[in-house]
Protein backbone atom coordinates (compact mmCIF):
# COMPACT_ATOMS: atom_id res chain seq x y z
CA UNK A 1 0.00 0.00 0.00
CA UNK A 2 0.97 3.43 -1.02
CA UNK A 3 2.14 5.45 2.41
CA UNK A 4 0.25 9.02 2.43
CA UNK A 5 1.87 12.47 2.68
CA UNK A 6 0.76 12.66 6.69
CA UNK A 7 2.31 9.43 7.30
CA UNK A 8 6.06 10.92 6.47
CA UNK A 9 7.61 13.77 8.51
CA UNK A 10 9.00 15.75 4.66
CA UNK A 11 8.25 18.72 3.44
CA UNK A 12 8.60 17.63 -0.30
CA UNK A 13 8.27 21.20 -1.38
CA UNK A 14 11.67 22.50 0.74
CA UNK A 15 13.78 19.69 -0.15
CA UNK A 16 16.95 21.13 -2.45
CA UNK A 17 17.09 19.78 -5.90
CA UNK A 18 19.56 17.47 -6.91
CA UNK A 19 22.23 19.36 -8.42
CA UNK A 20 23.40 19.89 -12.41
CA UNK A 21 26.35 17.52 -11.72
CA UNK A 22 23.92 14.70 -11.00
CA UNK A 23 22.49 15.11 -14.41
CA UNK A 24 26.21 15.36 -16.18
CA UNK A 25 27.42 12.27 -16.03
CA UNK A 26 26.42 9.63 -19.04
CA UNK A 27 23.06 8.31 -19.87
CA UNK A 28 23.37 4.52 -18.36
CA UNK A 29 24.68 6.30 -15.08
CA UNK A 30 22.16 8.52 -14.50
CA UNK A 31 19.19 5.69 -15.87
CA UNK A 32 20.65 4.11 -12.74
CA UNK A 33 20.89 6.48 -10.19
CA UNK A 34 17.37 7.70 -10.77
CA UNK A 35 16.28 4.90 -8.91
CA UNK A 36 15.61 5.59 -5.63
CA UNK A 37 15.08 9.38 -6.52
CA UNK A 38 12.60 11.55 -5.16
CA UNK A 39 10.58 13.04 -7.88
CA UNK A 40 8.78 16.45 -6.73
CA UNK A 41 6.09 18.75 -8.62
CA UNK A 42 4.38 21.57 -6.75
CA UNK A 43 1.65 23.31 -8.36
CA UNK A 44 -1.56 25.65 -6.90
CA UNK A 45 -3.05 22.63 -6.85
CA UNK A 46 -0.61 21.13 -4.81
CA UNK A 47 2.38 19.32 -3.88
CA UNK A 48 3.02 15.56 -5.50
CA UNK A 49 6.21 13.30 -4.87
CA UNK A 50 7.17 9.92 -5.27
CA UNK A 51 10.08 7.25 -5.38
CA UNK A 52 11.72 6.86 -9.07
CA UNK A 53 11.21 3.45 -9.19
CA UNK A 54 11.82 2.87 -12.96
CA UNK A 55 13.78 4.25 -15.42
CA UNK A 56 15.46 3.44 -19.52
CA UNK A 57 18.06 5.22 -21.06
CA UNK A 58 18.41 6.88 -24.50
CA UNK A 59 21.67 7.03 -25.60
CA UNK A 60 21.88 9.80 -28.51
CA UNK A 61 22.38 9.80 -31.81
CA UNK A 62 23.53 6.20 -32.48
CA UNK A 63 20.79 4.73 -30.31
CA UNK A 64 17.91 4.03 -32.89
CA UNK A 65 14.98 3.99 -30.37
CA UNK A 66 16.48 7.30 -29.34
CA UNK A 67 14.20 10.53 -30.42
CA UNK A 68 17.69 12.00 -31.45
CA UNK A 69 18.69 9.10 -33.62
CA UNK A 70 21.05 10.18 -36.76
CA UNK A 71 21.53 13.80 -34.71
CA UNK A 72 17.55 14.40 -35.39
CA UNK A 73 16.99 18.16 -33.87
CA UNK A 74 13.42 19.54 -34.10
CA UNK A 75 11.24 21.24 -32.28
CA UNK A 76 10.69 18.46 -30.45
CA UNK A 77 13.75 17.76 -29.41
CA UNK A 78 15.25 20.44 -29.04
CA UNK A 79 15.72 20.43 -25.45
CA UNK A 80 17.84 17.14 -25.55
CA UNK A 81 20.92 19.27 -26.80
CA UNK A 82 20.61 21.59 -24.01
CA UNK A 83 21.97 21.36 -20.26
CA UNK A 84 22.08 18.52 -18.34
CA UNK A 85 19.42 18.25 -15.66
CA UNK A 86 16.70 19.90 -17.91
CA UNK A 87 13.30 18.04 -18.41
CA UNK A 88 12.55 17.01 -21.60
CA UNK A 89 8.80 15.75 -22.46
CA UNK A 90 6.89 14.81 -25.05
CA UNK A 91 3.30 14.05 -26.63
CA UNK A 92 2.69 10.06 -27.13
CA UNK A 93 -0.50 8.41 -28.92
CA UNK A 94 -2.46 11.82 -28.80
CA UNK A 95 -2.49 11.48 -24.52
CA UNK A 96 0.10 11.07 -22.78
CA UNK A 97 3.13 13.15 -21.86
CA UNK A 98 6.04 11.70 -20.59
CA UNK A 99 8.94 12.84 -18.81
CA UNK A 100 12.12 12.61 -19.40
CA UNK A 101 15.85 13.88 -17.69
CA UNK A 102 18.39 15.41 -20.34
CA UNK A 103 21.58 14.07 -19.28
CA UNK A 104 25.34 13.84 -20.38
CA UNK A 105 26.75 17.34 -21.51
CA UNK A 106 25.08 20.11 -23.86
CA UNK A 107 25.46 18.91 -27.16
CA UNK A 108 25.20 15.35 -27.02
CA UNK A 109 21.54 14.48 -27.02
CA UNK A 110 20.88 11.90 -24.40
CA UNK A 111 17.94 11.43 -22.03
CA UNK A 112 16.50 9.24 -19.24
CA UNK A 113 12.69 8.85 -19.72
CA UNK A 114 11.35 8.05 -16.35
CA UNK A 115 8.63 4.85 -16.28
CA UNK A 116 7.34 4.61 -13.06
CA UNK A 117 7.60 6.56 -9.65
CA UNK A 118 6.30 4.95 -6.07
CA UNK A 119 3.60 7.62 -4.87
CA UNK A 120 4.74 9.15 -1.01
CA UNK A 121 2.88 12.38 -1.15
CA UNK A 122 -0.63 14.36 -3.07
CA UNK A 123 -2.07 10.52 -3.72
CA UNK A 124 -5.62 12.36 -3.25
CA UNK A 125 -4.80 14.81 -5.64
CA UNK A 126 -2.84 12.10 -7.86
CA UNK A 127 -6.04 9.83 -7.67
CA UNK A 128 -8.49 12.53 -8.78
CA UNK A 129 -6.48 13.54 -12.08
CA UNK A 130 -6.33 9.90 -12.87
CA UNK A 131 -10.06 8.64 -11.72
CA UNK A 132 -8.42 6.38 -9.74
CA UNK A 133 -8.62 4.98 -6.24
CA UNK A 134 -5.27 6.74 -3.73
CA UNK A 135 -4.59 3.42 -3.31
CA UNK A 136 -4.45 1.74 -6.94
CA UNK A 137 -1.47 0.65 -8.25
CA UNK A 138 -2.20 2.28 -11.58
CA UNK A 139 -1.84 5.87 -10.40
CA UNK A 140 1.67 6.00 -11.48
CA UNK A 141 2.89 2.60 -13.09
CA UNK A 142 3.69 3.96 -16.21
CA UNK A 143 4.94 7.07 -17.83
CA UNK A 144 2.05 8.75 -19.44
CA UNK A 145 0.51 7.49 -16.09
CA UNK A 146 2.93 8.99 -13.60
CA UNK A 147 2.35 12.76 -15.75
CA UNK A 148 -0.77 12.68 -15.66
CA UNK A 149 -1.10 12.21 -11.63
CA UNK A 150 1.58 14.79 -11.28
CA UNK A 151 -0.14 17.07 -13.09
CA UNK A 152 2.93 17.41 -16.19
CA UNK A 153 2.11 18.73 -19.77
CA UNK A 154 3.57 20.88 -22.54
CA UNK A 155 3.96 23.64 -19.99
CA UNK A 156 7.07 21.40 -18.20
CA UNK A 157 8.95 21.25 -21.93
CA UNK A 158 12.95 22.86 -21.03
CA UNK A 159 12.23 23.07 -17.35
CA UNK A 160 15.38 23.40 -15.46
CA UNK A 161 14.81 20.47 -12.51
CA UNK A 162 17.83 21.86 -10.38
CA UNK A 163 15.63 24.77 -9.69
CA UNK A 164 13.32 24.42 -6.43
CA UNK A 165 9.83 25.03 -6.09
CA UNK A 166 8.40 23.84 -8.63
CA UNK A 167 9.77 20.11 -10.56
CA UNK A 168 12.97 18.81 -9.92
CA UNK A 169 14.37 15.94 -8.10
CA UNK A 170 15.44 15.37 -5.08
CA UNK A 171 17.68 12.85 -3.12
CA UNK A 172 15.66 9.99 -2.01
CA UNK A 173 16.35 7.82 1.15
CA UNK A 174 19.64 5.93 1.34
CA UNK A 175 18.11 2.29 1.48
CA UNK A 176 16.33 0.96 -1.53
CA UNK A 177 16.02 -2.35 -3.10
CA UNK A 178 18.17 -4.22 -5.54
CA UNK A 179 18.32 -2.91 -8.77
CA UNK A 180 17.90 -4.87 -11.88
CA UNK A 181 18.28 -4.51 -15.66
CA UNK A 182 16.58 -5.67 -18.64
CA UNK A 183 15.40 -4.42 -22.33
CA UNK A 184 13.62 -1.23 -22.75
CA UNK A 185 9.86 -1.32 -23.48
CA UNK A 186 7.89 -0.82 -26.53
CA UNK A 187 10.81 -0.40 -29.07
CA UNK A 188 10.20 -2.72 -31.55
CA UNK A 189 11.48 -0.54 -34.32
CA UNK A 190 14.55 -0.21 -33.53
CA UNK A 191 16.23 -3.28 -34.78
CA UNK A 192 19.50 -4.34 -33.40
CA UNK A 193 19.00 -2.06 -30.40
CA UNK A 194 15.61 -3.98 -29.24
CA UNK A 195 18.09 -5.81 -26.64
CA UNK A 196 19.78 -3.29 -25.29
CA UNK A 197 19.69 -3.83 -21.39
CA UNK A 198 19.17 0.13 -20.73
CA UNK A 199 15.71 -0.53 -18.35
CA UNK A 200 16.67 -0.22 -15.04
CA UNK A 201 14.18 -1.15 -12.09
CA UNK A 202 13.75 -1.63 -8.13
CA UNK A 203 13.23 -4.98 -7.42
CA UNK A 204 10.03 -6.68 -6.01
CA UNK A 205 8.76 -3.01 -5.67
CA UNK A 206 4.65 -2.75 -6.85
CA UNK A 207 4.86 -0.02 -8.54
CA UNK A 208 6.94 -1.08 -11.23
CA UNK A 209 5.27 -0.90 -14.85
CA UNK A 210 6.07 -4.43 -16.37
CA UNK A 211 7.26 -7.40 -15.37
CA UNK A 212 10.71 -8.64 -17.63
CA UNK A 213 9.90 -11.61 -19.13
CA UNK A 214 13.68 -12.90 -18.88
CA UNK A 215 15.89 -12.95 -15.85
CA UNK A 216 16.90 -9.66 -14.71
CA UNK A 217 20.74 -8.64 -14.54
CA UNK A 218 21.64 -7.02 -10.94
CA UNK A 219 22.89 -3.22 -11.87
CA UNK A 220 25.87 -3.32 -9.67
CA UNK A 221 27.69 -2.05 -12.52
CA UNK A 222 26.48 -0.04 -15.55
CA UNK A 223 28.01 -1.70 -18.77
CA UNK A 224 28.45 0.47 -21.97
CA UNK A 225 26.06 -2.35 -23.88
């Protein structure tokens, strides 16, 4: 069950972002750090935060399930070629936003898309943007999911998360579970890259959007493929 805001002694809204240097590190690094995370959004309609509890890297222009693939720059992504530690999101199957970390150094257009968070505070507020019971473990198993509880859209596109008071991340308890690895999700297009092992999840934790359907690889070390 999903702990609620009054059961933890945080004030989500003071806590000091994690800094740029967090962010400026490469893409597999960061994928796994995230976990564990505190992810914070405070709005007028409130204050949401939860436990990054999945994540998948993007590795730039050679990755082909990448948004940047071949050194693509649009509109779109834009942002990815900017500053580490700004938030990159964008507009899936006509819904869903989803949120993503721009990581590595300005210039090389990499990004950690964030899957799934573990809901600690605003689950009322959460539960009413998604029609959903506080307690359902759909609120925020998923990354259109997790936006739409925290209240993300277009509005979010180039926010700098090492900002406070607003969205940024935060550093989350020291304890967590194990870490495992496994292919990304929904990539089926991108050929030889399909098997990359760049998903990177908290063991045995609910919240989690999908199940591998493998054995996992322990993260104890992030390997370049």
């Amino acid at each position: 069950m999903p702990r609620s805001s009054a059961d933890l002694p945080v004030d989500f809204a003071a806590l000091p972002p994690l800094e740029r240097d967090f962010y400026a590190r490469p893409v597999l690094t960061v994928a796994r750090a995230a976990i564990g995370q505190l992810l914070v959004h405070v709005s007028a309609e409130g204050v949401c935060a939860g436990r990054i509890v999945e994540t998948e890297a993007y590795r730039g222009p050679e990755d082909r399930a990448a948004h940047s693939y071949g050194g693509r720059r649009t509109t779109r992504t834009e942002v990815m070629y900017g500053a580490p530690g700004l938030a990159y999101l964008y507009f899936v199957y006509g819904m869903h936003w989803q949120l993503n970390l721009v990581t590595t150094r300005e210039g090389a257009p990499e990004a950690v898309l964030i899957r799934a968070v573990e809901p600690l505070a605003g689950l009322e507020l959460m539960a009413e943007r998604r029609g959903l019971a506080p307690s359902d473990r759909r609120l925020t198993n998923g990354p259109g999911k997790l936006c739409q509880a925290f209240g993300l859209q277009r509005a979010h596109y180039g926010h700098d998360l090492t900002l406070p008071g607003t969205l940024f991340l935060a550093a989350g308890p020291r304890r967590r579970g194990r870490v495992l690895r496994s292919p990304r999700i929904g990539i089926d297009y991108a050929e030889g890259w399909i098997d990359k092992p760049w998903r990177f999840h908290e063991a045995d934790n609910p919240w989690v959007s999908r199940r591998p359907s493998g054995s996992n690889d322990p993260a104890r070390s992030v390997r370049s493929s």
